[in-house]
N, C-alpha and C. Protein backbone atom coordinates (compact mmCIF):
# COMPACT_ATOMS: atom_id res chain seq x y z
N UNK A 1 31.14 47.74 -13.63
CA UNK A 1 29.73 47.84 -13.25
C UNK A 1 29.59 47.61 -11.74
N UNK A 2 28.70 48.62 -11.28
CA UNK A 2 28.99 48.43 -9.44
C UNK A 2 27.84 47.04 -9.47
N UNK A 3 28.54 46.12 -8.26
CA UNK A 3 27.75 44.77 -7.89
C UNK A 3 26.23 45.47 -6.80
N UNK A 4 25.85 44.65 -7.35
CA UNK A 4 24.18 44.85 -6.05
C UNK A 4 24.34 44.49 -4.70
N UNK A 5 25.90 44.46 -4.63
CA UNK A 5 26.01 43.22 -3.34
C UNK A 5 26.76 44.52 -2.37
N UNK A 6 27.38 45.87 -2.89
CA UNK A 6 27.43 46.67 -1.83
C UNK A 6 27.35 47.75 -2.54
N UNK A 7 27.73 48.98 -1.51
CA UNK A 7 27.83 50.53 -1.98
C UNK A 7 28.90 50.68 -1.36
N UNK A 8 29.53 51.61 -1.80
CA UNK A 8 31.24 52.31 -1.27
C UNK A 8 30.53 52.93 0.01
N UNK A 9 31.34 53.27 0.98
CA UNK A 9 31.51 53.63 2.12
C UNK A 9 31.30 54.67 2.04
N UNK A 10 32.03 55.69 1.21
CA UNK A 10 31.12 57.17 1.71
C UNK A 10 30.17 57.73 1.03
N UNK A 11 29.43 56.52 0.12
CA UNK A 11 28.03 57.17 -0.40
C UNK A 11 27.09 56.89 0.61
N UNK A 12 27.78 55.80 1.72
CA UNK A 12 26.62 55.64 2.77
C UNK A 12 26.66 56.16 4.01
N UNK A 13 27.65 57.11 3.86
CA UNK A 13 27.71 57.83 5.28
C UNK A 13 27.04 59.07 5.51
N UNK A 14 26.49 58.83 6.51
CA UNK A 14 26.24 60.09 6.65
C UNK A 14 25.84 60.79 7.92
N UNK A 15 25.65 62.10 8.22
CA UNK A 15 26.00 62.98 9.43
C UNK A 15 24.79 62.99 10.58
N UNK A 16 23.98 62.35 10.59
CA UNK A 16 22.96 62.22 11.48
C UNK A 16 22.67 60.88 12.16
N UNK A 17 22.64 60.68 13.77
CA UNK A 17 22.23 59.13 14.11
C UNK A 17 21.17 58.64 14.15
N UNK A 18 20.47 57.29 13.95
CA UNK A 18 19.83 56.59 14.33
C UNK A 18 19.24 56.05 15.46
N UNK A 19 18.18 56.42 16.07
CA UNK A 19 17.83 55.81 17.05
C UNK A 19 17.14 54.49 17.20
N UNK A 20 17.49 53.45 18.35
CA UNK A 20 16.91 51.80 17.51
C UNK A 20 17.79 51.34 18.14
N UNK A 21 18.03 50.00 17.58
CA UNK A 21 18.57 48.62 17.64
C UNK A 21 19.91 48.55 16.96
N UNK A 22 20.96 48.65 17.09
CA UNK A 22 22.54 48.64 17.06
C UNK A 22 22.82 47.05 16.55
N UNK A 23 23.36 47.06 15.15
CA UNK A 23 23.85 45.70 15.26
C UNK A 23 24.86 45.61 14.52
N UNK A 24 26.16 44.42 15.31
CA UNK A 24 27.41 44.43 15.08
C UNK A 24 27.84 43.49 13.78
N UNK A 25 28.82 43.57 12.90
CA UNK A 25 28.90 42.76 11.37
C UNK A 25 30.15 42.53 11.25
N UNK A 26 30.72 41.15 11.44
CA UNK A 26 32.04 40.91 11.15
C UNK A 26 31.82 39.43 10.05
N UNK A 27 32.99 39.36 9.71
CA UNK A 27 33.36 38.42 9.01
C UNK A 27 34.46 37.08 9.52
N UNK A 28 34.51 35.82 9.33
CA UNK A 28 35.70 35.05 9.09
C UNK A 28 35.85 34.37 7.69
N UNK A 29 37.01 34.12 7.51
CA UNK A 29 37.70 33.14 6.31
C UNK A 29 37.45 33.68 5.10
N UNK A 30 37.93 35.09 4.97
CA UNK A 30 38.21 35.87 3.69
C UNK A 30 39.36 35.20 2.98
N UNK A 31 40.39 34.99 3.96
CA UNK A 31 42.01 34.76 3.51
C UNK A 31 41.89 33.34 2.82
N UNK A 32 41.65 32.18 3.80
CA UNK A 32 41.86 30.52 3.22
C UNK A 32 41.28 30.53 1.76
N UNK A 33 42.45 29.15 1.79
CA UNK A 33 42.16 28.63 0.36
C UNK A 33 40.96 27.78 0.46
N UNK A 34 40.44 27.53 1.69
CA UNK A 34 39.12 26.64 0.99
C UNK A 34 38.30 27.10 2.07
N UNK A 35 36.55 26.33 1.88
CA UNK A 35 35.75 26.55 2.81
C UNK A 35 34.92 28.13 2.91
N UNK A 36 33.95 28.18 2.91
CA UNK A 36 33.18 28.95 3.23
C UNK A 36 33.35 30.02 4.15
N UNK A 37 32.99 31.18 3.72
CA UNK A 37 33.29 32.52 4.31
C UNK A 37 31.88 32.96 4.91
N UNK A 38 32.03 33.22 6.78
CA UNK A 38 31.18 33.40 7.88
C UNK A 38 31.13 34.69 8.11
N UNK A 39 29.71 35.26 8.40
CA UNK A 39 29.95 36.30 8.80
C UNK A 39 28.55 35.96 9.39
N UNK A 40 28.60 37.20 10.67
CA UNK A 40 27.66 37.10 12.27
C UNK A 40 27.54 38.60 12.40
N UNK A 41 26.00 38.51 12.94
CA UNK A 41 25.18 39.84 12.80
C UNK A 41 24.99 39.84 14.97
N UNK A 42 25.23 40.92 15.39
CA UNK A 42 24.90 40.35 16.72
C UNK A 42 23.95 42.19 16.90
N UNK A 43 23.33 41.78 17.51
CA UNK A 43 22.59 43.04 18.89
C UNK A 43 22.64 42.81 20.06
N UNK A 44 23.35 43.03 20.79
CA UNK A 44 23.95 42.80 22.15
C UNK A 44 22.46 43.46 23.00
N UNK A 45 22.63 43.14 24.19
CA UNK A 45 21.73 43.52 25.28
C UNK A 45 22.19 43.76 26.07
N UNK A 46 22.03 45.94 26.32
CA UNK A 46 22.79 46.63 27.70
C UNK A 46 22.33 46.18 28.53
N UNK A 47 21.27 45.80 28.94
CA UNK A 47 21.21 45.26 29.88
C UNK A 47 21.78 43.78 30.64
N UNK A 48 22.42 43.23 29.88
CA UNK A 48 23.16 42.05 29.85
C UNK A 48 24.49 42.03 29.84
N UNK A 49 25.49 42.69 30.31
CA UNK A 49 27.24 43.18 29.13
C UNK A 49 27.74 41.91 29.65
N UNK A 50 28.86 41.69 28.28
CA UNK A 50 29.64 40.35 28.37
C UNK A 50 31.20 41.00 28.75
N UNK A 51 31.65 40.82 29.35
CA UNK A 51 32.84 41.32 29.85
C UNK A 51 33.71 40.31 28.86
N UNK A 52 34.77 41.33 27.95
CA UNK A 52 36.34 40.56 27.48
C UNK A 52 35.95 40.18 26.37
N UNK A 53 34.74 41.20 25.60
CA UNK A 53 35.09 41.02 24.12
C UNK A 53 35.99 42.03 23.23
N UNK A 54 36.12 41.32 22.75
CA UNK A 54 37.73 41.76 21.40
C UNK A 54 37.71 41.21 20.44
N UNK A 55 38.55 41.73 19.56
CA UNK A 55 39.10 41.14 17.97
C UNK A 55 39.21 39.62 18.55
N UNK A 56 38.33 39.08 17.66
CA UNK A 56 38.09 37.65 17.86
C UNK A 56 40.12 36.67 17.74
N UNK A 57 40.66 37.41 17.05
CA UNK A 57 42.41 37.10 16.85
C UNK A 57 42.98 37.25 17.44
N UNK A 58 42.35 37.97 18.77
CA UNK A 58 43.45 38.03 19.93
C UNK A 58 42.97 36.93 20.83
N UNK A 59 41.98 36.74 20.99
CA UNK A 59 41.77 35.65 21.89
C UNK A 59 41.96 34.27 21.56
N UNK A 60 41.92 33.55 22.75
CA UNK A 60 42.62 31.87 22.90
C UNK A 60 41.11 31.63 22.13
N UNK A 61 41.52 30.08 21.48
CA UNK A 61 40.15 29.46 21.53
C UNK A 61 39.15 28.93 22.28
N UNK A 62 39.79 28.58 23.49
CA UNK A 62 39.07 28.26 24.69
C UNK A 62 38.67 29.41 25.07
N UNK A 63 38.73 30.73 24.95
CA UNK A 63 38.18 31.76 25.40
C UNK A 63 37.25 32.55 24.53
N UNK A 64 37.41 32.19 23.12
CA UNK A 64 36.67 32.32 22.27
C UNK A 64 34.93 31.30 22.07
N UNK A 65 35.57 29.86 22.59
CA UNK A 65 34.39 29.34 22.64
C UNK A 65 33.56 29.53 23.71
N UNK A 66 34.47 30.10 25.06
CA UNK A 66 33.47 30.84 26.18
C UNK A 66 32.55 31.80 25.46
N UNK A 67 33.03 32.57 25.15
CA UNK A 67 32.40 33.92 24.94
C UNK A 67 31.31 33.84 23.59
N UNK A 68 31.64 32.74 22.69
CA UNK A 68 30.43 32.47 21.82
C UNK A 68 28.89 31.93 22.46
N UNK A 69 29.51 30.80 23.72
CA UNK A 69 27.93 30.86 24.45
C UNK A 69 27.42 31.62 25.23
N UNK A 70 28.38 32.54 25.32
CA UNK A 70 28.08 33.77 26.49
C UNK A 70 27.22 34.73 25.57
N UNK A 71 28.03 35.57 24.27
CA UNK A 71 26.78 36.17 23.36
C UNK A 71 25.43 35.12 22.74
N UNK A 72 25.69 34.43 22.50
CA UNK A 72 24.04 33.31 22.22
C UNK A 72 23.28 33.29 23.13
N UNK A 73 23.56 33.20 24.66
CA UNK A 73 23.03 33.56 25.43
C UNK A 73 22.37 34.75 25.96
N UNK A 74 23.37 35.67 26.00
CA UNK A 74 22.96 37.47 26.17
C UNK A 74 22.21 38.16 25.53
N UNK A 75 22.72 38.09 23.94
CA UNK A 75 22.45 38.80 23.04
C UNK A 75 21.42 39.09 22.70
N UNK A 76 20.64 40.24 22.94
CA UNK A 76 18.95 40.27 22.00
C UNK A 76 18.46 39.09 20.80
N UNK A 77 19.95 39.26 19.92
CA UNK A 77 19.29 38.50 18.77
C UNK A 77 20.91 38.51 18.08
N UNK A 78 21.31 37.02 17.41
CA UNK A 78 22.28 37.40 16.76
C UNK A 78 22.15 36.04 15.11
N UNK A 79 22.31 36.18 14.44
CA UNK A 79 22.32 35.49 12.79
C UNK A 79 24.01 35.38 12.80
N UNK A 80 24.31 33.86 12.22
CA UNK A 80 25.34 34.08 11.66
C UNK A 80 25.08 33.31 9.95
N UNK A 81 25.85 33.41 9.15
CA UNK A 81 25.31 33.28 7.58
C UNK A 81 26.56 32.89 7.09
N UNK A 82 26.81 32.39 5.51
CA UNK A 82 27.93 32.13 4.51
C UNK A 82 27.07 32.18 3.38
N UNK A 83 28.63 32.02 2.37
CA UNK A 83 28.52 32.28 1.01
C UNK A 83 29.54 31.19 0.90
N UNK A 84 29.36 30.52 -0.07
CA UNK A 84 29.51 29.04 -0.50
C UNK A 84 31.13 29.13 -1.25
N UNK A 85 31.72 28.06 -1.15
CA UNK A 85 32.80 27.46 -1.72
C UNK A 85 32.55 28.14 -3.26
N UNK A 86 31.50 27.17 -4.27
CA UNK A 86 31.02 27.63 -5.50
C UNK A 86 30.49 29.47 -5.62
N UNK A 87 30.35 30.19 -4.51
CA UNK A 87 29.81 31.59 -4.47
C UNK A 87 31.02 32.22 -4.36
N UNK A 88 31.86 31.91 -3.62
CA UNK A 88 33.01 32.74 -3.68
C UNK A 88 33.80 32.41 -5.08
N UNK A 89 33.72 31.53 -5.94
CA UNK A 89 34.45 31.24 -7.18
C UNK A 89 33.80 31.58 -8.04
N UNK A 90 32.30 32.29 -8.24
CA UNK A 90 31.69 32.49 -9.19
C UNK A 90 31.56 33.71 -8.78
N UNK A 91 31.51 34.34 -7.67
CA UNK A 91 31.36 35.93 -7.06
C UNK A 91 32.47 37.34 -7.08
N UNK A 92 33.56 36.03 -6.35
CA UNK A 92 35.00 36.28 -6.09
C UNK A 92 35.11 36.59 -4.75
N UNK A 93 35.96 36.32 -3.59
CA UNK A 93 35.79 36.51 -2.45
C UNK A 93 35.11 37.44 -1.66
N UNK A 94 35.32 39.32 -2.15
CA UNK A 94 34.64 40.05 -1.99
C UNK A 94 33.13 40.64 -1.84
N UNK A 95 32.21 40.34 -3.26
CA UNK A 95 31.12 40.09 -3.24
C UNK A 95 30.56 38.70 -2.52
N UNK A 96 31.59 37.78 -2.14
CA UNK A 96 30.68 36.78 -1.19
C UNK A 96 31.05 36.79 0.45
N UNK A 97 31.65 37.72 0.23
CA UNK A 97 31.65 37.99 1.67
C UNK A 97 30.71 39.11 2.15
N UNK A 98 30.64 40.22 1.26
CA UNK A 98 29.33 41.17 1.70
C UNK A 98 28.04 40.27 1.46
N UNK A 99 28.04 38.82 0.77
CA UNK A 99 26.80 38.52 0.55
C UNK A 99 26.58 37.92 1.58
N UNK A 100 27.23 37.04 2.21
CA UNK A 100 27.37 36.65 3.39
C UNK A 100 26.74 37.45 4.60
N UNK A 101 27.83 38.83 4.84
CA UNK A 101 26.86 39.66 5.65
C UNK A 101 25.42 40.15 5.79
N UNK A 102 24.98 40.02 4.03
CA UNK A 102 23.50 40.33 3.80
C UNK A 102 22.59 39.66 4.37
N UNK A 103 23.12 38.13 4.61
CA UNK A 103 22.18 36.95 4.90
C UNK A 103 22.51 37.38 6.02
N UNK A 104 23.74 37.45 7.20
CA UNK A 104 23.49 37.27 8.53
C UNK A 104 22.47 38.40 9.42
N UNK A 105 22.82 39.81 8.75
CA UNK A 105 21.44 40.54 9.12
C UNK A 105 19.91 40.57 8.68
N UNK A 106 19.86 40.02 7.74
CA UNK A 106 18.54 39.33 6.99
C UNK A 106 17.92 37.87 8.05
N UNK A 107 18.98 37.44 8.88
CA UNK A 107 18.57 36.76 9.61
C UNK A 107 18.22 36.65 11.02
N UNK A 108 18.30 38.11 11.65
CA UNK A 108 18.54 38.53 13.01
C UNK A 108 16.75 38.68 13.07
N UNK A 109 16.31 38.15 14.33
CA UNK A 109 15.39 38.15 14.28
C UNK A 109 14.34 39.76 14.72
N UNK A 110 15.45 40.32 15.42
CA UNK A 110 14.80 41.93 15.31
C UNK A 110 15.66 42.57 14.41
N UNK A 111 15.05 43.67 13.82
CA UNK A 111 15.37 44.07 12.96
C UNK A 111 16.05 45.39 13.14
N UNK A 112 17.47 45.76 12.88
CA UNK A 112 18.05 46.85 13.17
C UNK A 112 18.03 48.41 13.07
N UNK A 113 18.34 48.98 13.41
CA UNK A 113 17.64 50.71 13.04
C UNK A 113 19.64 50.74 12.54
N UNK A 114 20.59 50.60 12.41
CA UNK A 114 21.75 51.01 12.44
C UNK A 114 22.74 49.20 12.36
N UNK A 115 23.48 49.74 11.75
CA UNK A 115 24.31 48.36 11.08
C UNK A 115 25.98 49.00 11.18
N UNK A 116 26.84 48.32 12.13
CA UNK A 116 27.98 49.06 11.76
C UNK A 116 29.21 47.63 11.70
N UNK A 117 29.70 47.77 10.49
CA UNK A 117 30.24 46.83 10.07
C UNK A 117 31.40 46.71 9.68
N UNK A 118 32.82 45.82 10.23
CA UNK A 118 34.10 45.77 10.66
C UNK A 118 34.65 46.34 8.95
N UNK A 119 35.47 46.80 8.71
CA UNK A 119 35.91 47.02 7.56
C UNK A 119 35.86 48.36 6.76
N UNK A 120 36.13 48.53 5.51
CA UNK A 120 35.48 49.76 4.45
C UNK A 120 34.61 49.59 3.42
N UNK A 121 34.05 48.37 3.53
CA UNK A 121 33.10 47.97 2.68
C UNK A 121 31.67 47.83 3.42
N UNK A 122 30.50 47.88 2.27
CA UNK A 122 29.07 47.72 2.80
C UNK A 122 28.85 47.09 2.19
N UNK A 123 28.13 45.85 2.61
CA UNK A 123 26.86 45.31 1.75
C UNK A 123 25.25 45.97 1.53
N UNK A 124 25.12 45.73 0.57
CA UNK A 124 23.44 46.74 0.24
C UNK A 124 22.56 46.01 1.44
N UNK A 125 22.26 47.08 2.07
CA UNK A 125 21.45 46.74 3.26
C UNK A 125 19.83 47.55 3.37
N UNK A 126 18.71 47.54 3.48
CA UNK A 126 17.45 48.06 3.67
C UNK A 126 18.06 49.40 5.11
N UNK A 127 18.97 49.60 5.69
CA UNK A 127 18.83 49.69 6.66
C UNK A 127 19.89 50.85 6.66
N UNK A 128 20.51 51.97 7.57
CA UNK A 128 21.82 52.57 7.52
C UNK A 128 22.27 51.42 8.23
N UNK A 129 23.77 51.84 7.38
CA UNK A 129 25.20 50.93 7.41
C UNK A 129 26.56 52.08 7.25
N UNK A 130 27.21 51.57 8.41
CA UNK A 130 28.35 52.45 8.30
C UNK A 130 29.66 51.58 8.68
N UNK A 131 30.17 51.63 7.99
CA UNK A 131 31.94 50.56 8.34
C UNK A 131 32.77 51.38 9.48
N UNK A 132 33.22 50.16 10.00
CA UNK A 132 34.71 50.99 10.82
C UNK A 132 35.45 49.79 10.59
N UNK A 133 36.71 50.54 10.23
CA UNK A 133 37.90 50.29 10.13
C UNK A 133 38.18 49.54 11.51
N UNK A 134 38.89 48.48 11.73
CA UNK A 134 39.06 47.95 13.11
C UNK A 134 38.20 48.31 14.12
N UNK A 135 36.87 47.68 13.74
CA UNK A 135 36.08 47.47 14.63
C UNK A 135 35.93 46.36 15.13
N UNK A 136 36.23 45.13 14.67
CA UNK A 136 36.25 44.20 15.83
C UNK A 136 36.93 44.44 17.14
N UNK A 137 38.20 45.69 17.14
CA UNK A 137 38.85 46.09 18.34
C UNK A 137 37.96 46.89 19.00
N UNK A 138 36.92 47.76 18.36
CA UNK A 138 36.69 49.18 19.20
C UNK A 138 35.15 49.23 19.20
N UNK A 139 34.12 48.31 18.65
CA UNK A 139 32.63 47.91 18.79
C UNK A 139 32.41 47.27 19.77
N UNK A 140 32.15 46.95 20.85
CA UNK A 140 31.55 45.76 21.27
C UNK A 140 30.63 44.66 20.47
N UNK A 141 29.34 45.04 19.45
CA UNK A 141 28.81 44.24 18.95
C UNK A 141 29.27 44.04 17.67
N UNK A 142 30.89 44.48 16.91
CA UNK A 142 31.34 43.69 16.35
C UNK A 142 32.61 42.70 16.54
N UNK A 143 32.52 43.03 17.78
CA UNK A 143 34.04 42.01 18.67
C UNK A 143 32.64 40.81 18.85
N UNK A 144 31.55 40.54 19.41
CA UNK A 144 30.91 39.91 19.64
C UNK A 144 30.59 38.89 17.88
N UNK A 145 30.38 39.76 16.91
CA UNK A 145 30.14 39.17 15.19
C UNK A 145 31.31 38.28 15.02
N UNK A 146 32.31 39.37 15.58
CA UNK A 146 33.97 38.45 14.87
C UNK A 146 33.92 37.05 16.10
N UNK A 147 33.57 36.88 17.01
CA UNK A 147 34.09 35.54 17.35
C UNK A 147 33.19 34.46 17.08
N UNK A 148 31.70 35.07 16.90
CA UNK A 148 30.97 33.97 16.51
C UNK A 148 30.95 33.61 14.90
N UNK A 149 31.49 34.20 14.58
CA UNK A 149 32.35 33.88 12.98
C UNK A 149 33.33 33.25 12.55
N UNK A 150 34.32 33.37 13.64
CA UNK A 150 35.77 32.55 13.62
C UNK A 150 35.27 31.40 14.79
N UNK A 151 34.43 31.14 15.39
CA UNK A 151 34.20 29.94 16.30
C UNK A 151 33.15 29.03 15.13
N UNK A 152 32.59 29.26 14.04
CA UNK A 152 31.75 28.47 13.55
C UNK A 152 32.40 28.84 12.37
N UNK A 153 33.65 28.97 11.97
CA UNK A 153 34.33 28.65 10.98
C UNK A 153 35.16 27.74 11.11
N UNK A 154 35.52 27.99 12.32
CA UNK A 154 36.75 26.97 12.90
C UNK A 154 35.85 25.99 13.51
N UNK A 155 34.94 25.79 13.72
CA UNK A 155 34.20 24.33 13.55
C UNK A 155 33.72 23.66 12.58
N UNK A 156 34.00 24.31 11.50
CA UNK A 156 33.41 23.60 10.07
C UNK A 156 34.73 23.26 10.04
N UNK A 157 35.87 23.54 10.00
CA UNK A 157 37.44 23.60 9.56
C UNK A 157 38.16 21.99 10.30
N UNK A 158 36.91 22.11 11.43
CA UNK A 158 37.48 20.62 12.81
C UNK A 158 36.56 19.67 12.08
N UNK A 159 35.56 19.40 11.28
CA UNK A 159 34.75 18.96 10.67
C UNK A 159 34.75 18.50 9.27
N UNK A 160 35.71 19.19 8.57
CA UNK A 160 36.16 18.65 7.39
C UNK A 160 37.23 18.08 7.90
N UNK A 161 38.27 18.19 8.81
CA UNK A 161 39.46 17.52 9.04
C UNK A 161 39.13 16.09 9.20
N UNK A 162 37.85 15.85 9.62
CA UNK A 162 37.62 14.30 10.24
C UNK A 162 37.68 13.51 8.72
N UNK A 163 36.86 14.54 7.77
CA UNK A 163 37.11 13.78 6.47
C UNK A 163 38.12 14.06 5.71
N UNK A 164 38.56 15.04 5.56
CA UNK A 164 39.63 14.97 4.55
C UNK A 164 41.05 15.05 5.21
N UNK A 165 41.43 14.35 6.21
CA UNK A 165 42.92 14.54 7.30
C UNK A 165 43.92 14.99 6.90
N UNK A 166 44.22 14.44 5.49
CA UNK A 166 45.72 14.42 4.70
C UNK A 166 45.93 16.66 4.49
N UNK A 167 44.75 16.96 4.72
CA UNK A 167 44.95 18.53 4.39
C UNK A 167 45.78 19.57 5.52
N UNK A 168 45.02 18.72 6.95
CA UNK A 168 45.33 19.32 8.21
C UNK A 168 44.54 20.67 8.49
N UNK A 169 43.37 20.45 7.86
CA UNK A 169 42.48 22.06 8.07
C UNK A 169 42.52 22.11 9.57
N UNK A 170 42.23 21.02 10.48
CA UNK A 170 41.94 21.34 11.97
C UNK A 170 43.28 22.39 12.68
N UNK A 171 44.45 22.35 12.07
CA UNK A 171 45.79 22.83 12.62
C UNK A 171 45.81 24.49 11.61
N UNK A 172 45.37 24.46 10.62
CA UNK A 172 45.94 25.73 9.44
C UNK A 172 44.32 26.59 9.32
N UNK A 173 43.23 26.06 9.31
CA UNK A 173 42.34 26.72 9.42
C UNK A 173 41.60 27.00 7.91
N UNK A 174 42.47 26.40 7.20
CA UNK A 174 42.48 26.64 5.50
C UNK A 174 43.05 27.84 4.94
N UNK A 175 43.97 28.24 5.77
CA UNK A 175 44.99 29.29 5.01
C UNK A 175 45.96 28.49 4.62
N UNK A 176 46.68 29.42 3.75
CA UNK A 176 47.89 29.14 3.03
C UNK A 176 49.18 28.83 3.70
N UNK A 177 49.04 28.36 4.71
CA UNK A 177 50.36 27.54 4.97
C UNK A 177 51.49 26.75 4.36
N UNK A 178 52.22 27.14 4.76
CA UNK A 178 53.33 25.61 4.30
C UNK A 178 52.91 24.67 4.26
N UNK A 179 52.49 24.44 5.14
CA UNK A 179 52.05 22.88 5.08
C UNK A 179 50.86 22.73 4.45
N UNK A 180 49.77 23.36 4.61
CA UNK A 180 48.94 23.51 3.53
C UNK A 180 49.50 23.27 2.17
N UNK A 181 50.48 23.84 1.89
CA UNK A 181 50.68 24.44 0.36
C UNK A 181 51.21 22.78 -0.13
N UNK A 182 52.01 21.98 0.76
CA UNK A 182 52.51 21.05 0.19
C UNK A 182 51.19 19.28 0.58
N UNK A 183 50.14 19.81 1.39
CA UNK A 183 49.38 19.00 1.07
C UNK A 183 48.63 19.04 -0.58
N UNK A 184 48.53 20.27 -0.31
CA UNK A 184 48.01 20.58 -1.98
C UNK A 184 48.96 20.12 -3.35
N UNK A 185 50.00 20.03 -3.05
CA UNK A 185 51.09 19.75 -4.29
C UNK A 185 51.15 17.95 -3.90
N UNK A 186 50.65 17.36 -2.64
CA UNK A 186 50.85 15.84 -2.59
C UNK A 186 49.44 15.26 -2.89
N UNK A 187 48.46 16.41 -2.58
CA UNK A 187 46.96 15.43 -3.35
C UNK A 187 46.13 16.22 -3.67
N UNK A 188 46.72 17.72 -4.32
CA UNK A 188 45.61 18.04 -5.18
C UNK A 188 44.58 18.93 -4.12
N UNK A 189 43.63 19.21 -4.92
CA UNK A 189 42.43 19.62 -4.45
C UNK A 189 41.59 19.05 -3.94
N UNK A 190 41.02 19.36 -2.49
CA UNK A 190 39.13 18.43 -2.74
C UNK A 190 38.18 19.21 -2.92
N UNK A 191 36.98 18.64 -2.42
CA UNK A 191 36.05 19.69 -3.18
C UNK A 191 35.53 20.81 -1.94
N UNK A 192 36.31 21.40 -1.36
CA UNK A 192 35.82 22.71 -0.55
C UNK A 192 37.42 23.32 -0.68
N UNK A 193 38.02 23.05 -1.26
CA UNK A 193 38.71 24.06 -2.01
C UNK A 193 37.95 25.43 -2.87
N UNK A 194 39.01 26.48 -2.48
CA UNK A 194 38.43 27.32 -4.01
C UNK A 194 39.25 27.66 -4.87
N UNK A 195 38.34 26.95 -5.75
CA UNK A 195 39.52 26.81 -7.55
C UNK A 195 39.43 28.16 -8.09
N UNK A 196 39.07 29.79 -7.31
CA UNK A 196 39.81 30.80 -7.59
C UNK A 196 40.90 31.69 -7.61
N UNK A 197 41.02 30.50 -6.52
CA UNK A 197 42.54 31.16 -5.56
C UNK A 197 43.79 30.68 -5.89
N UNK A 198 44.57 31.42 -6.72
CA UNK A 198 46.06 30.77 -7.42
C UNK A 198 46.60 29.94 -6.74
N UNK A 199 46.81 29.37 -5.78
CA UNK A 199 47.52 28.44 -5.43
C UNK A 199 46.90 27.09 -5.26
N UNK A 200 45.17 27.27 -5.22
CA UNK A 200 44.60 25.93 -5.84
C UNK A 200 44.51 25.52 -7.20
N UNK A 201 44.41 26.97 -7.87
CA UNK A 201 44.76 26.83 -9.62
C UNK A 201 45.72 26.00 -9.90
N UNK A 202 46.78 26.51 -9.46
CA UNK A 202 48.07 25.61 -9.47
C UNK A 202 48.26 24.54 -9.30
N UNK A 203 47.71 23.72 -8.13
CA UNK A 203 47.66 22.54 -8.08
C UNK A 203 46.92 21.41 -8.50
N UNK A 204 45.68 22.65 -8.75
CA UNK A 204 44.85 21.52 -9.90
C UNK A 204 45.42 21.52 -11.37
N UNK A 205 46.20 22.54 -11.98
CA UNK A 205 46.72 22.87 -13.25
C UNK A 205 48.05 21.76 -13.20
N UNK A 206 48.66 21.73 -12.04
CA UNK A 206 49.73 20.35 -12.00
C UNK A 206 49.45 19.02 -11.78
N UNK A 207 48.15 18.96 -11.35
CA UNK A 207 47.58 17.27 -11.36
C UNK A 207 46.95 17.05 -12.66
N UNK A 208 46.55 18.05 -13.78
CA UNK A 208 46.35 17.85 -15.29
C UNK A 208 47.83 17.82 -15.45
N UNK A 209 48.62 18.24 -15.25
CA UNK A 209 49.81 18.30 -16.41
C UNK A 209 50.70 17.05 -15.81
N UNK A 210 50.23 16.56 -14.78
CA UNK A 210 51.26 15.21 -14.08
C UNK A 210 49.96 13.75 -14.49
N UNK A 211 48.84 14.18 -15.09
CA UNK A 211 48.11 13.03 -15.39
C UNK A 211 48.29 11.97 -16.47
């Protein structure tokens, strides 16, 4: 049954442009095993250009956190949004990551004529929406989405570390690391884990069977 949460890519394409307001749609923290999945809606302002945006993964973090106050600053208007620990385990990563995107353009305070968004997926949008494939490399206003996505993911990530240390989110980011993998086999799950993802299954399925 198709979800309400997108449409395939080439039922929404189509051969004529939009004139309007341009706005860029990326995502962070599809991959980790825990923590909430970000995604950032930006409309940049030509009249404003930020020089040295890119795929938010190529850049340093110190250059990443430049350039996040540099678009907050510039930008016409930009939303960033999530979909919850419990949303991605009841959704499944996919549908909470387009839901995610729904909220961050639902939250831009002007409203877009055109939506073009990193990937091959759409979320159901009021609005045209068209994906590109590696567009955080080749958009400007979704190189601008992807870092303010991975800069306020990776500050929630420095933020649980203060509480939960023994995990090391501030160093792994909540991917599947080694070292990740064997904090998880020395204490289990906490609760911004997601108990959909087999390798938290696992470790919560071995702290029942070691109880």
């Amino acid at each position: 049954m198709r979800s309400k949460h997108f449409l395939r890519a080439e039922q929404a394409a189509l051969d004529w442009d939009t004139p309007g307001l341009l706005a860029g749609v990326d995502e962070a923290g599809r991959g980790p095993l825990a923590g909430p999945v970000v995604a950032a809606a930006v409309i940049l302002d030509p009249r404003q250009p930020i020089a040295g945006l890119a795929d938010s993964k190529k850049l340093t973090a110190r250059r990443r956190e430049r350039l996040y106050d540099e678009i907050r600053a510039k930008a016409l208007c930009c939303a960033v949004a999530e979909a919850s620990v419990e949303e991605i385990d009841r959704l499944n990563i996919l549908q909470a990551t387009l839901l995610a995107m729904q909220r961050a353009v639902a939250g831009l305070r002007l409203p877009p004529a055109k939506v073009l968004i990193d990937g091959n997926r759409l979320p159901q949008l009021a609005v045209r929406a068209e994906p590109v494939v590696g567009g955080d490399a080749r958009v400007p206003a979704i190189s601008a989405a992807s870092i303010l996505a991975k800069v306020q993911r990776d500050r929630w990530c420095a933020e649980v570390d203060a509480a939960w240390p023994q995990y090391g989110f501030a160093a792994h980011k909540g991917y599947g690391t080694a070292a990740h993998l064997a904090a998880l086999r020395a204490h289990g799950a906490c609760p911004w884990h997601r108990r959909s993802f087999a390798p938290v299954a696992a470790a919560i399925a071995r702290a029942g069977c070691e109880a």
